[in-house]
N, C-alpha and C. Protein backbone atom coordinates (compact mmCIF):
# COMPACT_ATOMS: atom_id res chain seq x y z
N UNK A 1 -2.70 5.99 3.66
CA UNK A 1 -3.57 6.16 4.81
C UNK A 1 -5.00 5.99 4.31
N UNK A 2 -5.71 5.25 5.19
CA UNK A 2 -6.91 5.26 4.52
C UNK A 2 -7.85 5.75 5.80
N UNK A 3 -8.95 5.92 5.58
CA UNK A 3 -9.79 5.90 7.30
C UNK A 3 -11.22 6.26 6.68
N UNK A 4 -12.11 5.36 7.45
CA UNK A 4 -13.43 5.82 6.91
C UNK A 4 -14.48 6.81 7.79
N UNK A 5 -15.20 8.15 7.75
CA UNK A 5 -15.39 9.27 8.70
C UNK A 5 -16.79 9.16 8.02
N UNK A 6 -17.65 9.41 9.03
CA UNK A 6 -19.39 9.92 8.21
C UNK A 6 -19.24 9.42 6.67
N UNK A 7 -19.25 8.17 6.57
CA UNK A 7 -19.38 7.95 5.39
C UNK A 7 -18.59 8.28 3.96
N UNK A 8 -17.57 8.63 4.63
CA UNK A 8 -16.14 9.30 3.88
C UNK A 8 -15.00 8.20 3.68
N UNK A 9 -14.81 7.74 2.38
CA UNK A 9 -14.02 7.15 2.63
C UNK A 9 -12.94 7.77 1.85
N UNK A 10 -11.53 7.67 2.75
CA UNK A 10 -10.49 8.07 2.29
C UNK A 10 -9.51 7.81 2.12
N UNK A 11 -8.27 8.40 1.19
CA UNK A 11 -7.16 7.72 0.29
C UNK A 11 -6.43 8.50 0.14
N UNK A 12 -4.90 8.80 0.88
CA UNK A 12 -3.96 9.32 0.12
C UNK A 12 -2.76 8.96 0.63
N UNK A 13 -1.83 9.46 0.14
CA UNK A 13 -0.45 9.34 0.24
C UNK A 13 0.35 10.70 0.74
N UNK A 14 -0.70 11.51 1.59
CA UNK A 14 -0.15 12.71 2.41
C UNK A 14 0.23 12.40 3.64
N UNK A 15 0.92 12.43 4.39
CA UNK A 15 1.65 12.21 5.93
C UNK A 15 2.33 13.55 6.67
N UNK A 16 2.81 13.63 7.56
CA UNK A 16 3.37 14.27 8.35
C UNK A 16 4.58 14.08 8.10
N UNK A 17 5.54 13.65 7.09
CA UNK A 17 6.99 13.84 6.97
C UNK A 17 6.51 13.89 5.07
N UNK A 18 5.41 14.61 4.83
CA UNK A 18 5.60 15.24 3.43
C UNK A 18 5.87 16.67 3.17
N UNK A 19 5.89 17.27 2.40
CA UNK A 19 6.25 19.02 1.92
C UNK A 19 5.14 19.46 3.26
N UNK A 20 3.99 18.68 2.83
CA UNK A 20 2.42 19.94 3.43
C UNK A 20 2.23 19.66 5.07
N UNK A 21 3.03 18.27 5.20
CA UNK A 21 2.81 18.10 7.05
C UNK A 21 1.42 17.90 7.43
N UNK A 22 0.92 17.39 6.46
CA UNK A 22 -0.74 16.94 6.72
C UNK A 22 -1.08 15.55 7.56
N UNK A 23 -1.40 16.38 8.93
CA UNK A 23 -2.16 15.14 9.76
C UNK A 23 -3.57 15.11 9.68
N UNK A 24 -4.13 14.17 10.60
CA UNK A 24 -5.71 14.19 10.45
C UNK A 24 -6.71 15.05 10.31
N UNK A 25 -6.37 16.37 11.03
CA UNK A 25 -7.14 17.40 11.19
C UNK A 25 -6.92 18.16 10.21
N UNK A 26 -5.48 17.96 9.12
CA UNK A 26 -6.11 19.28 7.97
C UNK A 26 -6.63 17.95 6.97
N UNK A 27 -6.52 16.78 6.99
CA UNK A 27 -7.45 15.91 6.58
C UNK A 27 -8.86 16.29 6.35
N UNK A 28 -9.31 16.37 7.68
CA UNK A 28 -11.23 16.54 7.97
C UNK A 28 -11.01 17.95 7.60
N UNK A 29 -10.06 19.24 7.77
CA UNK A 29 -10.53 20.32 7.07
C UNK A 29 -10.79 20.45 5.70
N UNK A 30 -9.93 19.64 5.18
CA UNK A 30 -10.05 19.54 3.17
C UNK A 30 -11.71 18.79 3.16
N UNK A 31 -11.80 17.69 3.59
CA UNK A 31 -13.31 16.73 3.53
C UNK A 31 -14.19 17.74 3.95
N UNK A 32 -13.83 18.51 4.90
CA UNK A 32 -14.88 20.39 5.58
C UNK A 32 -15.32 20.28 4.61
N UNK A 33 -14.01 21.13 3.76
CA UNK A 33 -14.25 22.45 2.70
C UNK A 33 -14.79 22.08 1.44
N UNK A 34 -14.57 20.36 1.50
CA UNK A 34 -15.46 19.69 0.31
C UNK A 34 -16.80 19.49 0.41
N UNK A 35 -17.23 19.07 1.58
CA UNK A 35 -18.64 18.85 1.95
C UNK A 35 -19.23 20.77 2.27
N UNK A 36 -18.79 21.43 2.33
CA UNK A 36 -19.21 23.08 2.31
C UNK A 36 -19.08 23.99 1.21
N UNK A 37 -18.14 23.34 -0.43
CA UNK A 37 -18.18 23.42 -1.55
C UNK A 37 -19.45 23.07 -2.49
N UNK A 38 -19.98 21.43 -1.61
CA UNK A 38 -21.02 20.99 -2.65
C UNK A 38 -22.47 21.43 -2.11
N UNK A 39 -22.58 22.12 -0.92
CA UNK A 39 -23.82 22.98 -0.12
C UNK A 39 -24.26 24.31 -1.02
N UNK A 40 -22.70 24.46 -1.49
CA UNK A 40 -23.15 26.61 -2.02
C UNK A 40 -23.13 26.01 -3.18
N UNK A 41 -22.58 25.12 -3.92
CA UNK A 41 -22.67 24.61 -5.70
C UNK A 41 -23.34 23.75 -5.64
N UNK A 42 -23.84 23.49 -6.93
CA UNK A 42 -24.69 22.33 -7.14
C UNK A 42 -24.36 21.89 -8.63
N UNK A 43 -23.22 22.66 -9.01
CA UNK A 43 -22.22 21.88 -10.46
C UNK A 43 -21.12 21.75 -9.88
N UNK A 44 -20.84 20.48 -10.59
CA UNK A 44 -19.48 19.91 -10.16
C UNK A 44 -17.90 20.67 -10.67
N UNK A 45 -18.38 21.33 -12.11
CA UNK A 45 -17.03 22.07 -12.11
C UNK A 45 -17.24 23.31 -11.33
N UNK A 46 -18.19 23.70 -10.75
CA UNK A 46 -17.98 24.95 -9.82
C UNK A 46 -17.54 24.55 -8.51
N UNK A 47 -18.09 23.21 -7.95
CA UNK A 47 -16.93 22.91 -7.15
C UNK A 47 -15.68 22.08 -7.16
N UNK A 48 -15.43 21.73 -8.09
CA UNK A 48 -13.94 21.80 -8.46
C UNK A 48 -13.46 23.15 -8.02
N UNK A 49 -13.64 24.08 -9.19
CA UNK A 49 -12.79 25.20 -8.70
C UNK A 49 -12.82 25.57 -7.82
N UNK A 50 -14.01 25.57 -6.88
CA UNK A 50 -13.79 26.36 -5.55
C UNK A 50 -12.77 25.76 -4.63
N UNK A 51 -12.54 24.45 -4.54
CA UNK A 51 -11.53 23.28 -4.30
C UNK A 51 -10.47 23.46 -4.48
N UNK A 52 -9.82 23.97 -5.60
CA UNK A 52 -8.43 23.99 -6.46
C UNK A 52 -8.55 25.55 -5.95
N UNK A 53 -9.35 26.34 -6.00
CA UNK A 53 -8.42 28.00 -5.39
C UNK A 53 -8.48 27.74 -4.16
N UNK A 54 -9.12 26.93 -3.38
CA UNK A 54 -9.25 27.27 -1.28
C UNK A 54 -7.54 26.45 -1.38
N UNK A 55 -7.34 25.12 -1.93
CA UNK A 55 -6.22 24.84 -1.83
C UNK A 55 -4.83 25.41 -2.28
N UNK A 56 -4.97 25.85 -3.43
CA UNK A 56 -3.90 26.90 -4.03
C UNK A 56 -3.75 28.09 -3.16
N UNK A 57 -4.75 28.66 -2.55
CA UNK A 57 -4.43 29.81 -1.54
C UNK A 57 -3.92 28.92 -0.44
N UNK A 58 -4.24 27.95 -0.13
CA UNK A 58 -3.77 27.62 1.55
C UNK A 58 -2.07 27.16 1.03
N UNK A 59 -1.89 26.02 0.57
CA UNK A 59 -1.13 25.10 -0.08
C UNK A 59 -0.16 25.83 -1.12
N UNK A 60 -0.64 26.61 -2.04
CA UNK A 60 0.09 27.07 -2.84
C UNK A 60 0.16 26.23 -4.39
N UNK A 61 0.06 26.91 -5.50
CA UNK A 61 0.05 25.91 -6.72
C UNK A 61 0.91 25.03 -6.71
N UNK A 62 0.89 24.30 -7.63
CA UNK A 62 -0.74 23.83 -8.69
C UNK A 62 -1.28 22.33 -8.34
N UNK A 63 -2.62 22.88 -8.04
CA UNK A 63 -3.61 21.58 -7.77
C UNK A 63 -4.78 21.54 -8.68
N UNK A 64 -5.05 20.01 -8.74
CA UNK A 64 -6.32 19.94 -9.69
C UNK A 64 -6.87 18.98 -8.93
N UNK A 65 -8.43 19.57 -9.65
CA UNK A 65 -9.01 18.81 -8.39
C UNK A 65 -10.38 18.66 -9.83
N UNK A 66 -11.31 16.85 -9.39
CA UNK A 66 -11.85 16.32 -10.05
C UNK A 66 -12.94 16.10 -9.12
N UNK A 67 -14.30 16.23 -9.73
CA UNK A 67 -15.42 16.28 -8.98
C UNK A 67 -16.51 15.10 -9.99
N UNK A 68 -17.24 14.13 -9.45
CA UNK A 68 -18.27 13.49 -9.98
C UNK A 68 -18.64 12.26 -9.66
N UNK A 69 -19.60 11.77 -10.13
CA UNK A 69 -20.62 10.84 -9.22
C UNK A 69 -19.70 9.37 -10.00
N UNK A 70 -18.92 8.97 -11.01
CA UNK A 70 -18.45 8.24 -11.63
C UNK A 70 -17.21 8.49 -12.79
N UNK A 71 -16.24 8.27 -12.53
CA UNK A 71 -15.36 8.73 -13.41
C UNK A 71 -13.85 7.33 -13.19
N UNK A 72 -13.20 7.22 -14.01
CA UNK A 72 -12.28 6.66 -14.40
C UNK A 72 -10.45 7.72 -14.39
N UNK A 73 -9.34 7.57 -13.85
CA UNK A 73 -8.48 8.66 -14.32
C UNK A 73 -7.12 7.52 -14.24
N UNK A 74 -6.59 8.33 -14.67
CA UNK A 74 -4.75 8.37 -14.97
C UNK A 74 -4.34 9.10 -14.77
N UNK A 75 -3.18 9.55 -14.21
CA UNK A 75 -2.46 11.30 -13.68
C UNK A 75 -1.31 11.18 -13.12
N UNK A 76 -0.54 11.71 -13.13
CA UNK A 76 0.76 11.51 -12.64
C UNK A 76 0.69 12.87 -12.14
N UNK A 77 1.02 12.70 -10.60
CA UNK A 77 1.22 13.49 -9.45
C UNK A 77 1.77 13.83 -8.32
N UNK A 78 2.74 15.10 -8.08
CA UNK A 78 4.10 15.18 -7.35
C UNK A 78 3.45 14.24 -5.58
N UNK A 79 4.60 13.26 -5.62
CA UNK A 79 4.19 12.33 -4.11
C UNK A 79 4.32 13.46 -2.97
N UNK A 80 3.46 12.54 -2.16
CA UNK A 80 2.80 13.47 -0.97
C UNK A 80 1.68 14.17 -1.03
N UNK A 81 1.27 14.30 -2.11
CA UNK A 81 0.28 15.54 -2.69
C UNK A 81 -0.88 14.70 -3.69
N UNK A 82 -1.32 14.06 -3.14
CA UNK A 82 -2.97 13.03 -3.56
C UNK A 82 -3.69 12.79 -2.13
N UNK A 83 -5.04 13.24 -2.87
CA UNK A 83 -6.10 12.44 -1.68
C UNK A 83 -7.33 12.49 -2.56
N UNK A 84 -8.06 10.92 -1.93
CA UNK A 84 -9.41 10.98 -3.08
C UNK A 84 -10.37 10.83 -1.98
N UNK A 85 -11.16 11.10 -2.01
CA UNK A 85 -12.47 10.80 -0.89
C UNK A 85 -13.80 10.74 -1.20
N UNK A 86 -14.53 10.62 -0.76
CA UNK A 86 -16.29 10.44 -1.04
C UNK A 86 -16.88 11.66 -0.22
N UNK A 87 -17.79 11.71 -0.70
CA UNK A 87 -18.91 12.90 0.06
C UNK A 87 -19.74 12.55 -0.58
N UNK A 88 -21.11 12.03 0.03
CA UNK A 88 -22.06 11.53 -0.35
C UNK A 88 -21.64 10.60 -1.81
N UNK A 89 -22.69 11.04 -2.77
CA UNK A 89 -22.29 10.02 -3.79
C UNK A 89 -21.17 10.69 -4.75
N UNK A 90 -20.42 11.70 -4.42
CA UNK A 90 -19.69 12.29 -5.22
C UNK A 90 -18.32 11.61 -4.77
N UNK A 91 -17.38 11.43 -5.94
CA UNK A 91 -15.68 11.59 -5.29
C UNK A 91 -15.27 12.56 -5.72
N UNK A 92 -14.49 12.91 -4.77
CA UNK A 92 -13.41 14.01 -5.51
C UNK A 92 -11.94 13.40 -5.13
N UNK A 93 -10.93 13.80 -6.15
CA UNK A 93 -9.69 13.63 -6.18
C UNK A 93 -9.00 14.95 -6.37
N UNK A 94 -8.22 15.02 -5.45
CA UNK A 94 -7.57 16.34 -5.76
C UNK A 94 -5.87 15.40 -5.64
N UNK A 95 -5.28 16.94 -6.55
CA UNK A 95 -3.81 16.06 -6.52
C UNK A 95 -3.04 17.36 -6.88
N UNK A 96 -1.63 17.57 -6.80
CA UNK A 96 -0.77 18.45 -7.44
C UNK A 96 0.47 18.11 -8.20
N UNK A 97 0.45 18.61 -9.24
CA UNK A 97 1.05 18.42 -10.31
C UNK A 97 1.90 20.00 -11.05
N UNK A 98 2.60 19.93 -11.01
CA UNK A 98 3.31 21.70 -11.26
C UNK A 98 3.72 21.45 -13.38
């Protein structure tokens, strides 16, 4: 699924016939809680974590989640459970992996 929102562009392989049943709207709530992560932080591993516990409490472990203005990855991650997106000049990728 991809879709581009306020300048958000987005990427994953979450649907409505995965474990989490993620349609559009807990979509724009994760992109929320990312764009309301990087307002109260202004380091990227502090919002990482704040990212990886709002999701581990909602979702349940284990998620990791990657924050920065340029980065490169490799990861192997349980399907259904990836999304990468933009917020301003930052991406973040979050994914779960047990």
């Amino acid at each position: 699924m991809s879709t581009r929102e306020n300048n958000k562009q987005l990427e994953t392989d979450m649907d409505e016939h995965g474990d989490m049943k993620v349609g559009c709207s807990e979509l724009s709530l994760i992109s929320m809680m990312a764009a309301v992560a990087m307002e109260q932080f202004t380091e990227e591993k502090e919002i990482s974590k704040h990212l990886k516990t709002w999701l581990e409490e909602k979702y349940g472990p284990t998620w990791h989640c990657i924050v920065g203005s340029e980065y490169k990855t490799s990861f192997t991650y349980e399907s259904k459970n990836f999304i990468k997106f933009n917020v301003g000049k930052k991406c973040i990728t979050l994914f779960r992996h047990s």
